[in-house]
PDB file of N, CA and C in Angstrom:
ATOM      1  N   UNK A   1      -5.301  18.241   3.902  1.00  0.00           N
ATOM      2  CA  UNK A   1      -4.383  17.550   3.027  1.00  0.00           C
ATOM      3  C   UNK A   1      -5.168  16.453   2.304  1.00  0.00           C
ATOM      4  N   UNK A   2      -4.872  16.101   0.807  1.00  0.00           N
ATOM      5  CA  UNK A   2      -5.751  15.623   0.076  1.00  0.00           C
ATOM      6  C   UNK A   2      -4.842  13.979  -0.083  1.00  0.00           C
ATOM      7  N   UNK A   3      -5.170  12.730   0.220  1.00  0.00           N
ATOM      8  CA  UNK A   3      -4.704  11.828  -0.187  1.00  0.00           C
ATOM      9  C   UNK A   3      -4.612  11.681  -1.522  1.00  0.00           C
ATOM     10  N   UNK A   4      -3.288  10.855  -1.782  1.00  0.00           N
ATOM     11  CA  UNK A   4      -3.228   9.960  -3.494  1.00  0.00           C
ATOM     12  C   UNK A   4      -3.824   8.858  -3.709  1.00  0.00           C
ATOM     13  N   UNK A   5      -5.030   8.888  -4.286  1.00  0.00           N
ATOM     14  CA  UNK A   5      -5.504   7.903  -4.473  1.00  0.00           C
ATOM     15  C   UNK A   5      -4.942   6.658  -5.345  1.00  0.00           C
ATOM     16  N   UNK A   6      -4.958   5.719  -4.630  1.00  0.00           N
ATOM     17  CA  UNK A   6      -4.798   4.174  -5.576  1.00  0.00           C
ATOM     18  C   UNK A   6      -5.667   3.522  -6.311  1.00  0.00           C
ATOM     19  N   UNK A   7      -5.394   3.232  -7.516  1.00  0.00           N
ATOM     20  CA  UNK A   7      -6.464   2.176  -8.107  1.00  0.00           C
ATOM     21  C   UNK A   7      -7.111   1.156  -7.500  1.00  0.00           C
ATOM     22  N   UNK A   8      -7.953   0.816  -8.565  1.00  0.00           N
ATOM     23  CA  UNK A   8      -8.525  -0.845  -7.784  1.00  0.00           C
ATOM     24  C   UNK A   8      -8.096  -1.521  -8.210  1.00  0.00           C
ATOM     25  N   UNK A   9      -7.169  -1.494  -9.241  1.00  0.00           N
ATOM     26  CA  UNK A   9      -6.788  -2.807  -9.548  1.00  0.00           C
ATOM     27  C   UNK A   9      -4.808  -2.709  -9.535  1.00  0.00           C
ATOM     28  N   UNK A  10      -4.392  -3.311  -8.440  1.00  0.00           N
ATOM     29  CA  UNK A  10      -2.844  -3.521  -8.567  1.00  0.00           C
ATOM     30  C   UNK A  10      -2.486  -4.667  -8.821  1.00  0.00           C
ATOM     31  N   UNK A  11      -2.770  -5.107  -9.876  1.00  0.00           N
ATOM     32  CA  UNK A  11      -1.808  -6.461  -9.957  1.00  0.00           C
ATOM     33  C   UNK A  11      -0.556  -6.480 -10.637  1.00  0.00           C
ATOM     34  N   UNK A  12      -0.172  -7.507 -11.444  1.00  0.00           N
ATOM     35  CA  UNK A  12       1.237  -7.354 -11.842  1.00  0.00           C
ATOM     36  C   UNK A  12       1.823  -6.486 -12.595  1.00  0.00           C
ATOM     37  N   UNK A  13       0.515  -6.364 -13.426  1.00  0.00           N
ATOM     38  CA  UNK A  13       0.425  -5.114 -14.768  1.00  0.00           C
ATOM     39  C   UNK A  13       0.771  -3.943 -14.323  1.00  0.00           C
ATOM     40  N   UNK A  14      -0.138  -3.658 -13.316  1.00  0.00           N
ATOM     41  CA  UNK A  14       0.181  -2.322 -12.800  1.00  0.00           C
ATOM     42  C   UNK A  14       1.367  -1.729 -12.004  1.00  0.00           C
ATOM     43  N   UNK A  15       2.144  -2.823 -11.788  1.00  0.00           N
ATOM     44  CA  UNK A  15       3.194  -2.333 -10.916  1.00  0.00           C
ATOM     45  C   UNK A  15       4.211  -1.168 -11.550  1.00  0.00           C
ATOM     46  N   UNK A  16       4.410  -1.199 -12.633  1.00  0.00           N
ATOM     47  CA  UNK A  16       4.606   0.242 -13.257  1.00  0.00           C
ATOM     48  C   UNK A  16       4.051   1.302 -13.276  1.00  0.00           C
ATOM     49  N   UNK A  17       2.700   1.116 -13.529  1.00  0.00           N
ATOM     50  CA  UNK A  17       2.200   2.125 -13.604  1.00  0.00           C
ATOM     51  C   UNK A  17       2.379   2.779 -11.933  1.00  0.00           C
ATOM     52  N   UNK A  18       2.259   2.032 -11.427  1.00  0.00           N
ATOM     53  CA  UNK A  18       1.752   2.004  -9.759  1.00  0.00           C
ATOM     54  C   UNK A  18       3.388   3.429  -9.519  1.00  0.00           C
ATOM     55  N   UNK A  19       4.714   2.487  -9.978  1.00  0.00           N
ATOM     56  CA  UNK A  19       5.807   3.104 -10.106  1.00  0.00           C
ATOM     57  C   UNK A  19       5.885   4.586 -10.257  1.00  0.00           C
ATOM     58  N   UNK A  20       5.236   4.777 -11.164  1.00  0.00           N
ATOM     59  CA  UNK A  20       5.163   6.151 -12.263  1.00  0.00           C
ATOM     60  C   UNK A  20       4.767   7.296 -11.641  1.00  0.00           C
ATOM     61  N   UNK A  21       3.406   6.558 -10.925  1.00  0.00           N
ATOM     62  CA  UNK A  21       2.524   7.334 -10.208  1.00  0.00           C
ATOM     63  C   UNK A  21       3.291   7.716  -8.751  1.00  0.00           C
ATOM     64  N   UNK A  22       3.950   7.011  -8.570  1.00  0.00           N
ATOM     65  CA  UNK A  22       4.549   7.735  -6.805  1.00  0.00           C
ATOM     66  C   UNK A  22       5.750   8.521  -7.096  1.00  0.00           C
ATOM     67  N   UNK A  23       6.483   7.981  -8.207  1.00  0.00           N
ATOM     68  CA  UNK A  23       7.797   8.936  -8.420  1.00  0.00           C
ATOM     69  C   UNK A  23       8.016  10.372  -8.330  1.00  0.00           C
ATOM     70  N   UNK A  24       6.638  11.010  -8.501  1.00  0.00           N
ATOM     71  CA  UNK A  24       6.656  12.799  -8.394  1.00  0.00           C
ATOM     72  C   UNK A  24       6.710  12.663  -6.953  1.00  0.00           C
ATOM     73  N   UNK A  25       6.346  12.196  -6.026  1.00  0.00           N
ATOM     74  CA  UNK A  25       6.000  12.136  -4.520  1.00  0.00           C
ATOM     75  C   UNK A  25       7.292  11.665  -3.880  1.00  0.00           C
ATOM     76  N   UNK A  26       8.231  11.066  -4.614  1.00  0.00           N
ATOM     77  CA  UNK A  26       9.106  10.209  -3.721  1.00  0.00           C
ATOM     78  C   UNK A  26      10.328  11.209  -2.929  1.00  0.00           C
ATOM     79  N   UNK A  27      10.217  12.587  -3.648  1.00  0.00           N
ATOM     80  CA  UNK A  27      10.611  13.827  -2.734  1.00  0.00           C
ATOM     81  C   UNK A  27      10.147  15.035  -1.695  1.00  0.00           C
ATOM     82  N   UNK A  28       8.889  14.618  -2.344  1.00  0.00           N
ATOM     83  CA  UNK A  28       7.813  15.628  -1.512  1.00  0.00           C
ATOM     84  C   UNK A  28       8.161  15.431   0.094  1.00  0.00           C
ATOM     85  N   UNK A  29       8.422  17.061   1.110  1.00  0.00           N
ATOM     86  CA  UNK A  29       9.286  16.686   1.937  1.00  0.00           C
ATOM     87  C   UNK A  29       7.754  16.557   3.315  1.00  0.00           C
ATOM     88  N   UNK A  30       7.477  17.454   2.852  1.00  0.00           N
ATOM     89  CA  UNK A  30       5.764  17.337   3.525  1.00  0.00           C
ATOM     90  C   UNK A  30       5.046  15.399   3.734  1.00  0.00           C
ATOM     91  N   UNK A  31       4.276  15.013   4.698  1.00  0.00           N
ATOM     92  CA  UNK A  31       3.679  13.817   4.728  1.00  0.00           C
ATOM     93  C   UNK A  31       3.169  14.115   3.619  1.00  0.00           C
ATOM     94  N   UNK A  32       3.201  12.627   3.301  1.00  0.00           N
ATOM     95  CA  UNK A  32       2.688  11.871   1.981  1.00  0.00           C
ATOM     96  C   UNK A  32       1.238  11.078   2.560  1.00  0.00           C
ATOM     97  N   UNK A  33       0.269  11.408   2.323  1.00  0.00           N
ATOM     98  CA  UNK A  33      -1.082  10.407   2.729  1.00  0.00           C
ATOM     99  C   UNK A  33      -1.583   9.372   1.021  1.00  0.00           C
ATOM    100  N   UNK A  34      -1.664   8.179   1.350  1.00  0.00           N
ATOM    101  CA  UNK A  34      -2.245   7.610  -0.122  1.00  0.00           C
ATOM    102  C   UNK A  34      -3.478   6.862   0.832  1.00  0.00           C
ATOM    103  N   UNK A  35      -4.175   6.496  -0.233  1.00  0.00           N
ATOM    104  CA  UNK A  35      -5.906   6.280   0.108  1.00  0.00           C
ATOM    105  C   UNK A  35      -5.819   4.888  -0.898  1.00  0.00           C
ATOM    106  N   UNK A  36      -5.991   3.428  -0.129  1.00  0.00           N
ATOM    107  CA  UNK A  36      -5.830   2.247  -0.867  1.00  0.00           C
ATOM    108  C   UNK A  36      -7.277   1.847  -0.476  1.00  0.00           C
ATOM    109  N   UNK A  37      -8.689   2.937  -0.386  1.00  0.00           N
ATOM    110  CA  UNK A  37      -9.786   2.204  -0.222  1.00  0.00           C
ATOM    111  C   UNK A  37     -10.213   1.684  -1.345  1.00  0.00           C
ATOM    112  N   UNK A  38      -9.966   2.097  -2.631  1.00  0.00           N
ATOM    113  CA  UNK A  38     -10.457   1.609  -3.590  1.00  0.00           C
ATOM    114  C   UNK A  38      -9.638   0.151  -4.344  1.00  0.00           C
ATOM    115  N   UNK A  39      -8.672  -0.314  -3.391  1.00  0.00           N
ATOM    116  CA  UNK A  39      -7.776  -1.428  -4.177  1.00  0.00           C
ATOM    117  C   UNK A  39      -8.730  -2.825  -3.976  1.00  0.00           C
ATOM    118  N   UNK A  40      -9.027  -3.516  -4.884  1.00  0.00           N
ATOM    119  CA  UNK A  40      -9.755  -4.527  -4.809  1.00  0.00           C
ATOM    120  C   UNK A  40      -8.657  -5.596  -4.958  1.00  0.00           C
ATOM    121  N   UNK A  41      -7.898  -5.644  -6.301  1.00  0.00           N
ATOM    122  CA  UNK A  41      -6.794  -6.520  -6.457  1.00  0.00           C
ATOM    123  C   UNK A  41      -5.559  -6.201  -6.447  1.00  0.00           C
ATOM    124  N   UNK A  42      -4.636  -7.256  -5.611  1.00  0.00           N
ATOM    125  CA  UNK A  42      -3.207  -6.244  -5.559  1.00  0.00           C
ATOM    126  C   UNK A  42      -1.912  -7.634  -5.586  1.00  0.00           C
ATOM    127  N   UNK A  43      -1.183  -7.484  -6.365  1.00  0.00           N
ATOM    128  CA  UNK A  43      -0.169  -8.397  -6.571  1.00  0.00           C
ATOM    129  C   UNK A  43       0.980  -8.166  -5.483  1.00  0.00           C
ATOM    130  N   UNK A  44       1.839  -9.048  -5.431  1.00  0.00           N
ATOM    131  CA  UNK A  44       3.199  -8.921  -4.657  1.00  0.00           C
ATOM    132  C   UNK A  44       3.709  -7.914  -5.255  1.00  0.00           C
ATOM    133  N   UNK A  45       4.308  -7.740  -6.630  1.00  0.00           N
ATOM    134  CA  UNK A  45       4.603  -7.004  -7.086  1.00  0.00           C
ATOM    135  C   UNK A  45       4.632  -5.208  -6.872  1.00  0.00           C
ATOM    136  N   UNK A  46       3.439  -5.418  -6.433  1.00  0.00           N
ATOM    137  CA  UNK A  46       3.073  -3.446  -6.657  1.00  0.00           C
ATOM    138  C   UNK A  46       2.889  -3.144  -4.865  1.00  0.00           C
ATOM    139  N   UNK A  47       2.597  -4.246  -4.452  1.00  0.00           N
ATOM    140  CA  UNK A  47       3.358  -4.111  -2.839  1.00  0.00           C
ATOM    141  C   UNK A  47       4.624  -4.110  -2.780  1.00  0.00           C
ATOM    142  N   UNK A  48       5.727  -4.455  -3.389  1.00  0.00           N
ATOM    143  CA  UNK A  48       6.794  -4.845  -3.310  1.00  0.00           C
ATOM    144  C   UNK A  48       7.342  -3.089  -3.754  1.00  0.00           C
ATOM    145  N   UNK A  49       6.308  -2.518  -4.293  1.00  0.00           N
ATOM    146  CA  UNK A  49       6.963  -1.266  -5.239  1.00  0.00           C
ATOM    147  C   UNK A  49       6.201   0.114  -4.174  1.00  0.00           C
ATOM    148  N   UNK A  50       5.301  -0.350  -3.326  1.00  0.00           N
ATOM    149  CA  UNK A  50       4.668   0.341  -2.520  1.00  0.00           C
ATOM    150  C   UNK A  50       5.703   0.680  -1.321  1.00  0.00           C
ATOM    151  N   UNK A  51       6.401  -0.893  -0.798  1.00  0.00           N
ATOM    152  CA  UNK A  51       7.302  -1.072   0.301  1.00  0.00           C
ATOM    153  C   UNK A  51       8.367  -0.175   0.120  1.00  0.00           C
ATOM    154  N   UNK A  52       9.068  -0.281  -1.348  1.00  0.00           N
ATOM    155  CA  UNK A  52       9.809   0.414  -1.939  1.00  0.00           C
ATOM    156  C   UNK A  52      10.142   1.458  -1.407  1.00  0.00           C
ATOM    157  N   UNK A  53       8.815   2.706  -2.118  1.00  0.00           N
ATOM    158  CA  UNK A  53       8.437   3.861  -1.695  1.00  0.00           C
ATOM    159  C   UNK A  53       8.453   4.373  -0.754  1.00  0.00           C
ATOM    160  N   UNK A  54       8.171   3.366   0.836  1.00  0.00           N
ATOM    161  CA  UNK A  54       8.027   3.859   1.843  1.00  0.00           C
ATOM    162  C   UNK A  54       9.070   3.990   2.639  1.00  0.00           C
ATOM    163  N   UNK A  55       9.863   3.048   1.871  1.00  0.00           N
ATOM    164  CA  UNK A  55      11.100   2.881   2.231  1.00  0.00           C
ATOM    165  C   UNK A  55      12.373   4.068   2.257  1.00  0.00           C
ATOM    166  N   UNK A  56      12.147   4.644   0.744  1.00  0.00           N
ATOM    167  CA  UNK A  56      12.872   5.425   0.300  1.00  0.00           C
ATOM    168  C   UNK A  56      12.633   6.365   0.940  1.00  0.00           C
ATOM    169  N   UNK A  57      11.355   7.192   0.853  1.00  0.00           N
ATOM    170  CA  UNK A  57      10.626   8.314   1.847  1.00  0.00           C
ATOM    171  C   UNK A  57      11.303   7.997   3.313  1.00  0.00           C
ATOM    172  N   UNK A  58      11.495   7.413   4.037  1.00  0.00           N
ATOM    173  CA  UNK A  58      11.452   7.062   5.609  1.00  0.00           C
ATOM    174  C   UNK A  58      13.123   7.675   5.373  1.00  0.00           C
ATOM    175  N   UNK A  59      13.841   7.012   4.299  1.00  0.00           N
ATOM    176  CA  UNK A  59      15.847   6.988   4.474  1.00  0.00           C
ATOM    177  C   UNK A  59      15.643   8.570   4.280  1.00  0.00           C
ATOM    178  N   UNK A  60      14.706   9.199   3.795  1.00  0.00           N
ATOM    179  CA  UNK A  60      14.893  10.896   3.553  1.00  0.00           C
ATOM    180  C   UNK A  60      14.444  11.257   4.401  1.00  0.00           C
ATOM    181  N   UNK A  61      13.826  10.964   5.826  1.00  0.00           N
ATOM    182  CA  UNK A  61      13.327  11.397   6.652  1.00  0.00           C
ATOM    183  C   UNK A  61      11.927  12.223   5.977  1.00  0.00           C
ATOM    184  N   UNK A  62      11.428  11.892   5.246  1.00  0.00           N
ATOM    185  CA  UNK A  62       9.736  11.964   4.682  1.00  0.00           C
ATOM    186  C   UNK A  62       8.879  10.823   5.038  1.00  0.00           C
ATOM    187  N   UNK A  63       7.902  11.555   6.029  1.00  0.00           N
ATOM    188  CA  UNK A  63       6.560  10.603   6.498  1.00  0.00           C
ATOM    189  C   UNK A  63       6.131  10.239   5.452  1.00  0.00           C
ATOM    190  N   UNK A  64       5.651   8.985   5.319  1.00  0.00           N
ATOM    191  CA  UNK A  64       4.358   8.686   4.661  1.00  0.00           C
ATOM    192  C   UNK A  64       3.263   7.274   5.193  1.00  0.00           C
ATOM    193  N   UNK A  65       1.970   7.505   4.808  1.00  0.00           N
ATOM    194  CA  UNK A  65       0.927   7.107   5.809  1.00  0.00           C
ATOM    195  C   UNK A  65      -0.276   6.783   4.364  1.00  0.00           C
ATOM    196  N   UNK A  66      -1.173   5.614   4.838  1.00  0.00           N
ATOM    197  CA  UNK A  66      -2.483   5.602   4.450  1.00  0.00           C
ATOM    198  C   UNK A  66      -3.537   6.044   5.527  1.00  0.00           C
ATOM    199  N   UNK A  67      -4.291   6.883   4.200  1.00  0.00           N
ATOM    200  CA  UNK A  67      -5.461   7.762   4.913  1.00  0.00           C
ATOM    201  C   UNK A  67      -6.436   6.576   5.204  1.00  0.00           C
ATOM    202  N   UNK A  68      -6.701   5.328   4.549  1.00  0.00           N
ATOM    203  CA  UNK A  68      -7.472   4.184   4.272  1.00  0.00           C
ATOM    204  C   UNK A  68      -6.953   3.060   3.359  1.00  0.00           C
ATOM    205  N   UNK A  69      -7.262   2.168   3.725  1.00  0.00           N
ATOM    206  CA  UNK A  69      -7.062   0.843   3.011  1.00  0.00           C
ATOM    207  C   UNK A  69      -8.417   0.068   3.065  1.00  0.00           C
ATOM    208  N   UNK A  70      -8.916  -0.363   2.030  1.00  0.00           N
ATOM    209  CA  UNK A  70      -9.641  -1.844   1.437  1.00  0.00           C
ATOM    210  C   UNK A  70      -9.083  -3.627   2.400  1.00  0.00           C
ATOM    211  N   UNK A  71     -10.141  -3.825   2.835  1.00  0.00           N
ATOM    212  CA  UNK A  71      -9.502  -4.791   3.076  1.00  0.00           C
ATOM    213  C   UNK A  71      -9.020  -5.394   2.385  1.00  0.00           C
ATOM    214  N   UNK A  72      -8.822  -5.719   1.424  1.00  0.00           N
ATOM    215  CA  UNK A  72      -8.692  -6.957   0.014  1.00  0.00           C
ATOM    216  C   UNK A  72      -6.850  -6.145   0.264  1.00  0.00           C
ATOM    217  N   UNK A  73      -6.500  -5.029   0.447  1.00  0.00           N
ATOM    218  CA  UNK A  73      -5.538  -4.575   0.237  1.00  0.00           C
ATOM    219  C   UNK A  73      -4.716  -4.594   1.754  1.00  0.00           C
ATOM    220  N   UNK A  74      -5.164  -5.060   2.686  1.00  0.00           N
ATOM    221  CA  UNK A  74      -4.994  -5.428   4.326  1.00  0.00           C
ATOM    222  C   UNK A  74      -4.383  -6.720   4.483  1.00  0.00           C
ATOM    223  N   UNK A  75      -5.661  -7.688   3.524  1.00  0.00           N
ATOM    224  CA  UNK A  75      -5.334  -8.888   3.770  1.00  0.00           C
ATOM    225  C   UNK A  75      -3.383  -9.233   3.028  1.00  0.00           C
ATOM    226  N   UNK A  76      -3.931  -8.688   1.679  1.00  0.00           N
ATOM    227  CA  UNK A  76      -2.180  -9.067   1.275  1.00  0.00           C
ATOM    228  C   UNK A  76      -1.182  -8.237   1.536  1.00  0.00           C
ATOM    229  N   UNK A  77      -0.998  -7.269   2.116  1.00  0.00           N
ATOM    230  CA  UNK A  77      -0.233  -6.997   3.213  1.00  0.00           C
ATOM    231  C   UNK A  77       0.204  -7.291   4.341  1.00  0.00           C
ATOM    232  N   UNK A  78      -0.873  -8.595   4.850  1.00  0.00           N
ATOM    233  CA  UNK A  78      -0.869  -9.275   5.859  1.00  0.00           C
ATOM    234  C   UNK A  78      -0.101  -9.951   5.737  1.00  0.00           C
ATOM    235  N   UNK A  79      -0.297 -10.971   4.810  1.00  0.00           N
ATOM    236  CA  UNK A  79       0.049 -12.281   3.982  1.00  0.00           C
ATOM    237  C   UNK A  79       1.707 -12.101   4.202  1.00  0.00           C
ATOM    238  N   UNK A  80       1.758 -11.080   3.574  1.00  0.00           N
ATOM    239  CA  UNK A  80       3.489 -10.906   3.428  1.00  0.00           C
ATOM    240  C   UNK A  80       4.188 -10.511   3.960  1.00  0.00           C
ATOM    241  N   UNK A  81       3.269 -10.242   4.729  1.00  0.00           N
ATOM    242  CA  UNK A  81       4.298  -9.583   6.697  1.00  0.00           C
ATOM    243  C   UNK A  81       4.553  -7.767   6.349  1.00  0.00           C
ATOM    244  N   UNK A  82       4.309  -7.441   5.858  1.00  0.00           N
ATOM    245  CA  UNK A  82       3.938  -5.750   5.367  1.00  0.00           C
ATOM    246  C   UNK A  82       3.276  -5.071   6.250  1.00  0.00           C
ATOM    247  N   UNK A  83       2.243  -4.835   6.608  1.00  0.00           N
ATOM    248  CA  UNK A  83       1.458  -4.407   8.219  1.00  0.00           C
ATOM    249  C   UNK A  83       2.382  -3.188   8.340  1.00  0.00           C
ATOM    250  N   UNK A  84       2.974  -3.468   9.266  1.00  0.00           N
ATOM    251  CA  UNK A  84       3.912  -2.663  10.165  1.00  0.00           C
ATOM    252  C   UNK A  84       4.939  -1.569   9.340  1.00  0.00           C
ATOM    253  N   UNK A  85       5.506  -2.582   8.271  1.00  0.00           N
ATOM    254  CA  UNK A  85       6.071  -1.391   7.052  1.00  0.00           C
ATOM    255  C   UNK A  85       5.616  -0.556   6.324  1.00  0.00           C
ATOM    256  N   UNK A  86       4.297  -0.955   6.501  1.00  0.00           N
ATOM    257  CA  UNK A  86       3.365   0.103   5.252  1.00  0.00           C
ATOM    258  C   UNK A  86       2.485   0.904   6.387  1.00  0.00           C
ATOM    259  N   UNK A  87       2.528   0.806   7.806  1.00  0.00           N
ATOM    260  CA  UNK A  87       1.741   1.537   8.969  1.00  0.00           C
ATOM    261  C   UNK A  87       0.593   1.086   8.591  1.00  0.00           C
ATOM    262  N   UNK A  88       0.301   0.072   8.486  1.00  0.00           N
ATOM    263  CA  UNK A  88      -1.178  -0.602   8.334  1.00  0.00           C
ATOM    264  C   UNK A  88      -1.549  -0.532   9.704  1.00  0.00           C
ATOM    265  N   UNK A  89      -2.740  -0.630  10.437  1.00  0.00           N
ATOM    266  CA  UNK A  89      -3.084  -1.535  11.670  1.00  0.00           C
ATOM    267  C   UNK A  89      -3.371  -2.247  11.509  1.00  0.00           C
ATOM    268  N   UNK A  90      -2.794  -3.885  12.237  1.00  0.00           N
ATOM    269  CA  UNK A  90      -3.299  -5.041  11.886  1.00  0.00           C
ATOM    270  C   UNK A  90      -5.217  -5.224  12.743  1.00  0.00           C
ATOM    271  N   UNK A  91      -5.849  -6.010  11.549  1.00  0.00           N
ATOM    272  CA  UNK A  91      -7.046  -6.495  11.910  1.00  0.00           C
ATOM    273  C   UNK A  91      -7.351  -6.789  13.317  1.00  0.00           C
ATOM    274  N   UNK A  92      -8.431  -6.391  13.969  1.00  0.00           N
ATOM    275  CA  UNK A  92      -8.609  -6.990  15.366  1.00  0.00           C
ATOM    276  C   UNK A  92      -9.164  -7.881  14.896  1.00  0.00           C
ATOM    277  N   UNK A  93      -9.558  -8.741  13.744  1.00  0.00           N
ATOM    278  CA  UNK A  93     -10.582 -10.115  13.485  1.00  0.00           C
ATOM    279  C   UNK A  93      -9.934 -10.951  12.509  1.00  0.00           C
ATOM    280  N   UNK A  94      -8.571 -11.730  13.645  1.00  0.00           N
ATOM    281  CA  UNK A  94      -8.081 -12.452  12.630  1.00  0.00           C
ATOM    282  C   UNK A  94      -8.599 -13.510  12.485  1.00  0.00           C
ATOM    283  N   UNK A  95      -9.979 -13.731  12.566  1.00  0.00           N
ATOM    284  CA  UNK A  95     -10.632 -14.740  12.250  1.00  0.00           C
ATOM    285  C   UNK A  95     -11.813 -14.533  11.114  1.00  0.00           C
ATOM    286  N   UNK A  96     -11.790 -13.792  10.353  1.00  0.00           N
ATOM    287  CA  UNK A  96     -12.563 -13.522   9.856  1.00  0.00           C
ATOM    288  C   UNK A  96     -11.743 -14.299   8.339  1.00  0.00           C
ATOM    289  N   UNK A  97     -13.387 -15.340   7.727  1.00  0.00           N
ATOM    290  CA  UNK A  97     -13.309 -15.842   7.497  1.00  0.00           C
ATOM    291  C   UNK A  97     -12.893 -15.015   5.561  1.00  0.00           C
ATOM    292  N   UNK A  98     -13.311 -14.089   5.394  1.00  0.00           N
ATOM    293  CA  UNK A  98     -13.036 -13.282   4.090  1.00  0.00           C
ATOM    294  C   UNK A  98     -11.459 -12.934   4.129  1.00  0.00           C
ATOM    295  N   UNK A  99     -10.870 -13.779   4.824  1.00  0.00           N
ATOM    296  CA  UNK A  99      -9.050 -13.287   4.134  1.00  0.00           C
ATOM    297  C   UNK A  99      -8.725 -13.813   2.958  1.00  0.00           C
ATOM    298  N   UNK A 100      -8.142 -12.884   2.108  1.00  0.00           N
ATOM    299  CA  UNK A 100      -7.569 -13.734   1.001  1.00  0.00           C
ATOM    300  C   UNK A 100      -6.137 -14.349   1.641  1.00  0.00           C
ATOM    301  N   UNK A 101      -6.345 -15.487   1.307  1.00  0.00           N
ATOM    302  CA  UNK A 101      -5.280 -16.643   1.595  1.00  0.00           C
ATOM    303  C   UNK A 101      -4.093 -17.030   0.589  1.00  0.00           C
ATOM    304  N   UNK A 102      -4.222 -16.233  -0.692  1.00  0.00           N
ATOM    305  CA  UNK A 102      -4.042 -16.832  -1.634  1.00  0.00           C
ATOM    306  C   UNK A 102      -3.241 -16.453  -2.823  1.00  0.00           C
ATOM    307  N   UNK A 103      -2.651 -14.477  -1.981  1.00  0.00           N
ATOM    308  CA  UNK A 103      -2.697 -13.180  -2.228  1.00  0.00           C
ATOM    309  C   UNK A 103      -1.247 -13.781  -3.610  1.00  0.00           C
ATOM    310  N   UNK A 104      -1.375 -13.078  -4.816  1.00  0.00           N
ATOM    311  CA  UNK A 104       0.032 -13.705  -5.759  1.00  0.00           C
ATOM    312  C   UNK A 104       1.225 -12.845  -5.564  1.00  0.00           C
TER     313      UNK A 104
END
């Protein structure tokens, strides 16, 4: 099974596009795998539209899962308490000093 890849760049701009791009998927009854290794920047926004998604999928009884995540895309998922909704695993190094703190 081939993941959907995510951009590197999700910020506010993209949260449409981000939209556009999952809407063919948001019936697919088969697991859904997306691949967020390549996200470097990511707004509330297009998390907010990610949560969405996973959301909707789960009320249809459709899995969906990341094959990989970027940290940069860990950390603000962190930030916003997302982890667990998006099946992230949280960091074993919450001390590591490269968190973005700051996520918009």
């Amino acid at each position: 099974m081939s993941a959907v890849p995510l951009a590197a760049d999700l910020g506010i701009e993209a949260a449409s596009d981000l939209k556009q791009q999952l809407a063919p998927h948001l019936a697919q009854s088969d697991e859904l795998v997306l691949d967020a290794t390549a996200v470097q920047r990511v707004h509330t926004a297009s998390l907010q539209v990610l949560f969405s998604f996973f959301l909707e999928r789960a009320k249809a009884g459709h899995r969906t899962a990341f094959a990989d995540s970027s940290a940069s895309f860990r950390d603000a998922a962190r930030l916003l308490g997302l982890e667990a909704e998006l099946g992230l695993v949280p960091s074993d190094n919450n001390n590591n000093s490269n968190f973005v703190e700051n996520a918009a």
